[in-house]
Protein backbone atom coordinates (compact mmCIF):
# COMPACT_ATOMS: atom_id res chain seq x y z
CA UNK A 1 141.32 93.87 96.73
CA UNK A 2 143.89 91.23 97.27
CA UNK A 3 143.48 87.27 98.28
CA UNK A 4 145.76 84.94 98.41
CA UNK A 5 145.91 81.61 97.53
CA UNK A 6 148.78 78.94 97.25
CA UNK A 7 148.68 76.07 94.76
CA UNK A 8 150.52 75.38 91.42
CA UNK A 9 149.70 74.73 88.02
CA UNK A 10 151.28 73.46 84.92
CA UNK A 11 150.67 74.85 81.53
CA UNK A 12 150.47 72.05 79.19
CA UNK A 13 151.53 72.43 75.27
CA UNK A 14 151.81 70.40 72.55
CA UNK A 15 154.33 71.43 69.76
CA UNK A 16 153.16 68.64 67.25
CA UNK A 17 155.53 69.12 64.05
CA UNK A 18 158.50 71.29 62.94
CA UNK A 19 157.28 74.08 59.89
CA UNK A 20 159.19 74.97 57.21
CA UNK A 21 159.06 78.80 56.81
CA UNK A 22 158.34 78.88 53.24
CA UNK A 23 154.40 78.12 53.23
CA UNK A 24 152.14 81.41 52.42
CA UNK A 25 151.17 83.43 56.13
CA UNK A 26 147.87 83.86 57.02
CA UNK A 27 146.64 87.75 56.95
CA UNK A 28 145.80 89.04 60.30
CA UNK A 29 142.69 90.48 60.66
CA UNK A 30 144.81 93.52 62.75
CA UNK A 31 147.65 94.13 63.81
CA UNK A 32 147.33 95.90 67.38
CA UNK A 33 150.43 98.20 68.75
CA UNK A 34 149.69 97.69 72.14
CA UNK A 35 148.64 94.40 74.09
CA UNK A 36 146.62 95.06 77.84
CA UNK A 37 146.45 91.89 80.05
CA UNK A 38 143.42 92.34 82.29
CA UNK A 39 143.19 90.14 85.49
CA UNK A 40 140.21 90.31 86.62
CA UNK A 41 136.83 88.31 88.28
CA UNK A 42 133.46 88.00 88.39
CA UNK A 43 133.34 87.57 92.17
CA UNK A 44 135.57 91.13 92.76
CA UNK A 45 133.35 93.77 93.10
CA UNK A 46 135.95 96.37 92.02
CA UNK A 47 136.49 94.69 88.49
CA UNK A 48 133.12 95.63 86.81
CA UNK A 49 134.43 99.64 86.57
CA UNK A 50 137.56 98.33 84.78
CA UNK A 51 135.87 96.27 82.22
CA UNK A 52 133.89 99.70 82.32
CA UNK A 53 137.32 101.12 81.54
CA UNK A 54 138.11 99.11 78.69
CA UNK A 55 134.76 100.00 76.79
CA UNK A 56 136.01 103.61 76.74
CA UNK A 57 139.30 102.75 75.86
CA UNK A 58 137.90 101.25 72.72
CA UNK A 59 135.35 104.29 72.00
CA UNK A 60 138.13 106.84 72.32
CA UNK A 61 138.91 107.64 68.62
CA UNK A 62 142.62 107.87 69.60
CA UNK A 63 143.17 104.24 70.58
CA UNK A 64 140.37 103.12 68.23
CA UNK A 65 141.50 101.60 65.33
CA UNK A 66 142.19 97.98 66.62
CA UNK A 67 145.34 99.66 67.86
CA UNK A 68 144.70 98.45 71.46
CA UNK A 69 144.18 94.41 72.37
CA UNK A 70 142.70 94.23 76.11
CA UNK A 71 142.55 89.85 76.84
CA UNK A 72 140.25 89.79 80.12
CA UNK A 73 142.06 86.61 81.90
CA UNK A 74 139.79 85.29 84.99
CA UNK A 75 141.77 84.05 87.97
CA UNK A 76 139.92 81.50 90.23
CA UNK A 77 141.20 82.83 93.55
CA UNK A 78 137.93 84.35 93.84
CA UNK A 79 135.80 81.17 93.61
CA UNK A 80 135.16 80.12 96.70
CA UNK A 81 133.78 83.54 98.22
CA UNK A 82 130.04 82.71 96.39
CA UNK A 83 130.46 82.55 93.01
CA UNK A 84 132.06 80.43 90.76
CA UNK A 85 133.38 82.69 87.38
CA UNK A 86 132.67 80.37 84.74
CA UNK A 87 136.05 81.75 82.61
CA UNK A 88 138.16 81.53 85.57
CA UNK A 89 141.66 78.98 85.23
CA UNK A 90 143.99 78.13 87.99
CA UNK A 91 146.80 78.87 84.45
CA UNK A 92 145.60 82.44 84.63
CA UNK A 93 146.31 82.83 87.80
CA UNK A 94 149.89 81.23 87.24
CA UNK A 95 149.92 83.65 84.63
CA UNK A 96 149.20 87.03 87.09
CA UNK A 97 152.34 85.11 89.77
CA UNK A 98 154.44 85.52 86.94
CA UNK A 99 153.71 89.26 86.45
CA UNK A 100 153.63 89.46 90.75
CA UNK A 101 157.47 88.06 90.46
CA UNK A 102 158.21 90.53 87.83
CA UNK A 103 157.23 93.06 89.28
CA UNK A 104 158.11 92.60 92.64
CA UNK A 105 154.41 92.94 93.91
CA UNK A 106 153.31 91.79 97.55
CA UNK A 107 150.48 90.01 96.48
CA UNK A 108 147.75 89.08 93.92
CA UNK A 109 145.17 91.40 93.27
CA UNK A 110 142.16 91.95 90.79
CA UNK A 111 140.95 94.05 88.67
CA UNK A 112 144.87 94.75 87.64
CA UNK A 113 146.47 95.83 84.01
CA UNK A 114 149.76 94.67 82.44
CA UNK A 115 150.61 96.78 79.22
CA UNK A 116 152.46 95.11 76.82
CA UNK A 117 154.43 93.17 79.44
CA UNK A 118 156.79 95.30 81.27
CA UNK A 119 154.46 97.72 83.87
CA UNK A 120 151.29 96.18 85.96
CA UNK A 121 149.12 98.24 87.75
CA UNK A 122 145.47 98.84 88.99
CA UNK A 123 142.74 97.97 86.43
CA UNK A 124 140.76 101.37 88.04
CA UNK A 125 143.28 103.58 87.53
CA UNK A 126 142.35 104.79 83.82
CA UNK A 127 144.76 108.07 83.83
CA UNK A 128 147.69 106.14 83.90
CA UNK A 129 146.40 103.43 81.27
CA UNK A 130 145.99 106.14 78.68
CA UNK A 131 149.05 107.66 79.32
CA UNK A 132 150.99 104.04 79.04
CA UNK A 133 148.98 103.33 75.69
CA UNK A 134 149.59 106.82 74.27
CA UNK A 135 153.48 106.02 74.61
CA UNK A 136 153.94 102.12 73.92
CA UNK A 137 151.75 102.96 70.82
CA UNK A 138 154.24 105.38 69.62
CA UNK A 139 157.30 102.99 70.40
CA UNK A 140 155.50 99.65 69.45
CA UNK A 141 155.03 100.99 65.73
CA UNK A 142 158.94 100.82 65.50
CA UNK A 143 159.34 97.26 65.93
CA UNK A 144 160.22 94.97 63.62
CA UNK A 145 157.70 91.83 62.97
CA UNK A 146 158.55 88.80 65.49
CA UNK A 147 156.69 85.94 63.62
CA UNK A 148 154.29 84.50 60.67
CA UNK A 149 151.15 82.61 61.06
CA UNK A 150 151.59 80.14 58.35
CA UNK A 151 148.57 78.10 58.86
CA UNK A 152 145.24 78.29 60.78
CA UNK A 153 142.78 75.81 60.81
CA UNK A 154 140.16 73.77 62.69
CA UNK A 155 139.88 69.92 63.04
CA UNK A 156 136.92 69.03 65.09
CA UNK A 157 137.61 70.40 69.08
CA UNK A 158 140.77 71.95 67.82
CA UNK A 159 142.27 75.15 66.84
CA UNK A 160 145.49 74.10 64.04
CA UNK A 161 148.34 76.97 64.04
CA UNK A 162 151.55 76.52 62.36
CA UNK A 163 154.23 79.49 62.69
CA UNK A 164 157.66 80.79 61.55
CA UNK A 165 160.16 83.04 62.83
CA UNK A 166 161.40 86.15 61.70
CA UNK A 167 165.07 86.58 63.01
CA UNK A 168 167.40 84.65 64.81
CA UNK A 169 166.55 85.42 68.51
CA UNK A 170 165.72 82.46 70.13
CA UNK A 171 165.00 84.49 73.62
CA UNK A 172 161.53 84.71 73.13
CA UNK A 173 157.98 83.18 73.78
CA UNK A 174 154.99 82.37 71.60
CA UNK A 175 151.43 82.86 73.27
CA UNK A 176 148.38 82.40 72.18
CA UNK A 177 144.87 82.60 72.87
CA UNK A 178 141.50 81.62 72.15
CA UNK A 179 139.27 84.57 73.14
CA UNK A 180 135.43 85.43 73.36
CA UNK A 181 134.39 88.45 71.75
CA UNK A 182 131.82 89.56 74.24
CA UNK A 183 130.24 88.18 76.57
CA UNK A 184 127.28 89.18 79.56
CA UNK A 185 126.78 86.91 82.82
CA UNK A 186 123.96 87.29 85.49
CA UNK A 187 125.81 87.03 88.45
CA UNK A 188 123.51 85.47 90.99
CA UNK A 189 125.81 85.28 94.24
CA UNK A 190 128.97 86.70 95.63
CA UNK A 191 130.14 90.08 95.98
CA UNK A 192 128.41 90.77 92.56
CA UNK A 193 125.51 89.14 93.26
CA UNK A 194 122.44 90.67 90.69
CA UNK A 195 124.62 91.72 88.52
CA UNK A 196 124.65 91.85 85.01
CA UNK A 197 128.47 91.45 84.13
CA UNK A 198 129.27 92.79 80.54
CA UNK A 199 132.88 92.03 79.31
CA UNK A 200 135.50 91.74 76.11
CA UNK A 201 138.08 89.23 74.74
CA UNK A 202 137.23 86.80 77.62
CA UNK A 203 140.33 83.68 77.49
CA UNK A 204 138.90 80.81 76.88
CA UNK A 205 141.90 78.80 76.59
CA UNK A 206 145.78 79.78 76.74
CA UNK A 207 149.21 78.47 75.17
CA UNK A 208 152.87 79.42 75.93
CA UNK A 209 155.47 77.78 74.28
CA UNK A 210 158.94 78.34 73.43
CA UNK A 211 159.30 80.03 70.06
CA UNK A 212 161.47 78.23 67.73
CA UNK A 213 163.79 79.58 65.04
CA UNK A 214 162.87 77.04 62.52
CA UNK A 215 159.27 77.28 63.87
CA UNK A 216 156.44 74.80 64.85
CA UNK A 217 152.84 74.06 64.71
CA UNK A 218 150.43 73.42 67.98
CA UNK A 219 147.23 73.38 68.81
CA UNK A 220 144.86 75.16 71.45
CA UNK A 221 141.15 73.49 72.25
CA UNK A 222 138.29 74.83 70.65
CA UNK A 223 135.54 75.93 73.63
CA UNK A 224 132.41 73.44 73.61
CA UNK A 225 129.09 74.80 72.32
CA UNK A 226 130.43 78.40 70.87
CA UNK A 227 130.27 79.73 67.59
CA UNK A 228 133.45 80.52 65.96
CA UNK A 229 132.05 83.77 64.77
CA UNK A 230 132.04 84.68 68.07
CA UNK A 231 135.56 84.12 69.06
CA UNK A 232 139.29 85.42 67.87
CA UNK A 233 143.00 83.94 67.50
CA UNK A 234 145.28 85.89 69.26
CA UNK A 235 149.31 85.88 69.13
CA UNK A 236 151.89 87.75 70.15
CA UNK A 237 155.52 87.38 71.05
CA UNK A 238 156.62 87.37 74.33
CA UNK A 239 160.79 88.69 75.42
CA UNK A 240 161.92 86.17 78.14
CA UNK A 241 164.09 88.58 79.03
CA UNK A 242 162.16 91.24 80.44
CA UNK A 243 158.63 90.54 79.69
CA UNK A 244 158.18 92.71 76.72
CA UNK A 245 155.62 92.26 74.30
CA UNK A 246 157.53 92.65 70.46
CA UNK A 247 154.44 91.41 68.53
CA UNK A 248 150.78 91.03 68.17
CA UNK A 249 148.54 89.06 65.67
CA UNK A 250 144.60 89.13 65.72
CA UNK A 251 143.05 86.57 63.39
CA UNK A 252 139.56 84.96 62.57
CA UNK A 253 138.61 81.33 63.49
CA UNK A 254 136.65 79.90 60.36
């Protein structure tokens, strides 16, 4: 389903101080080879079968593993139709125009996947998904490590990250997100109305920045009233060339 909606957003960052590479990284707590944007509502009727989708994705021994990172980001051009998605963001659906410019697409649409950057298509059509994942898996292992996490920490409503660079390519973006492990929603009006919604790595809040050689710390906001053992860190590296995902990080918020 498609709807259309013009208005603008600007992502705001904060890149606080410059980091010095040599401070100790922060393990990961995995490593995925391949990244799956989801864009997606809880006002779209057709969305519920791909968040279906991504639960066998993760069940499916060959993609199991943590190999696979789906982030679930709710657009809001679905909020005025009966139901407001509590995880929806005007910047997600900034996000999805990027992708619609990319990829040359008429217009906005939900439930829809990106794989690591550089091919979007419908979040029903799960053929196609495995077949992307089965080969960006095999290339992704090749890669060479984009970045370090050199610091992660929390300071009352905020998330602390500090990062370094691996290589000299300056052509590239740092994102990063505060996610939700899981999450279930009675839907009480819309197209979904009496629905129980179930659905992973929800975004609660999203960063893009620059990534910079000598790297940089910045911060994201922790949500209000969750438990950090119920959300993830994620990061990954971003071409600005093509779109291309080169990197992806998965850490613990203590």
């Amino acid at each position: 389903m498609t709807y259309l909606k013009a208005s603008c957003s600007i992502l705001f960052f904060l890149i606080l101080t410059s980091f010095s590479s040599s401070a100790q990284s922060v393990k990961p707590l995995f490593k995925p080879f391949s990244l799956v944007e989801m864009f997606t509502s809880q006002g779209c009727s057709s969305c519920p079968p791909a968040h279906e989708i991504v639960d066998n994705i993760y069940m499916d021994p060959v993609f199991g593993d943590n190999n696979v990172l789906f982030l679930s980001f709710h657009v809001n051009y679905w909020d005025d139709l009966g139901w407001k998605d509590q995880f929806s963001k005007e910047e997600y659906t900034e996000h999805q125009r990027y992708y619609q410019d990319k990829f040359k697409q008429e217009g906005l649409y939900t439930p829809q996947f990106v794989v690591n950057g550089i091919s979007g298509f419908s979040g029903n059509n799960e053929p196609r998904l495995r077949r992307e994942l089965k080969a960006s898996m095999l290339s992704q292992k090749s890669g060479p490590q984009q970045f370090e996490i050199n610091s992660l920490s929390t300071d009352k409503n905020k998330l602390i990250f500090s990062y370094s660079a691996l290589g000299e390519n300056t052509d590239r973006l740092i994102q990063a997100a505060i996610i939700s492990k899981s999450d279930t929603t009675l839907v009480k009006a819309g197209e979904n109305a009496n629905k129980e919604l179930h659905s992973k790595n929800n975004v609660l809040n999203y960063l893009q920045i620059p990534m910079r050689v000598e790297g940089s710390k910045a911060y994201l906001n922790l949500p209000s009233m969750r438990k950090k053992s119920s959300l993830l860190f994620a990061v990954w590296v971003q071409s600005k060339l093509d779109a291309k995902v080169l990197d992806i990080q998965v850490f613990e918020i203590k």
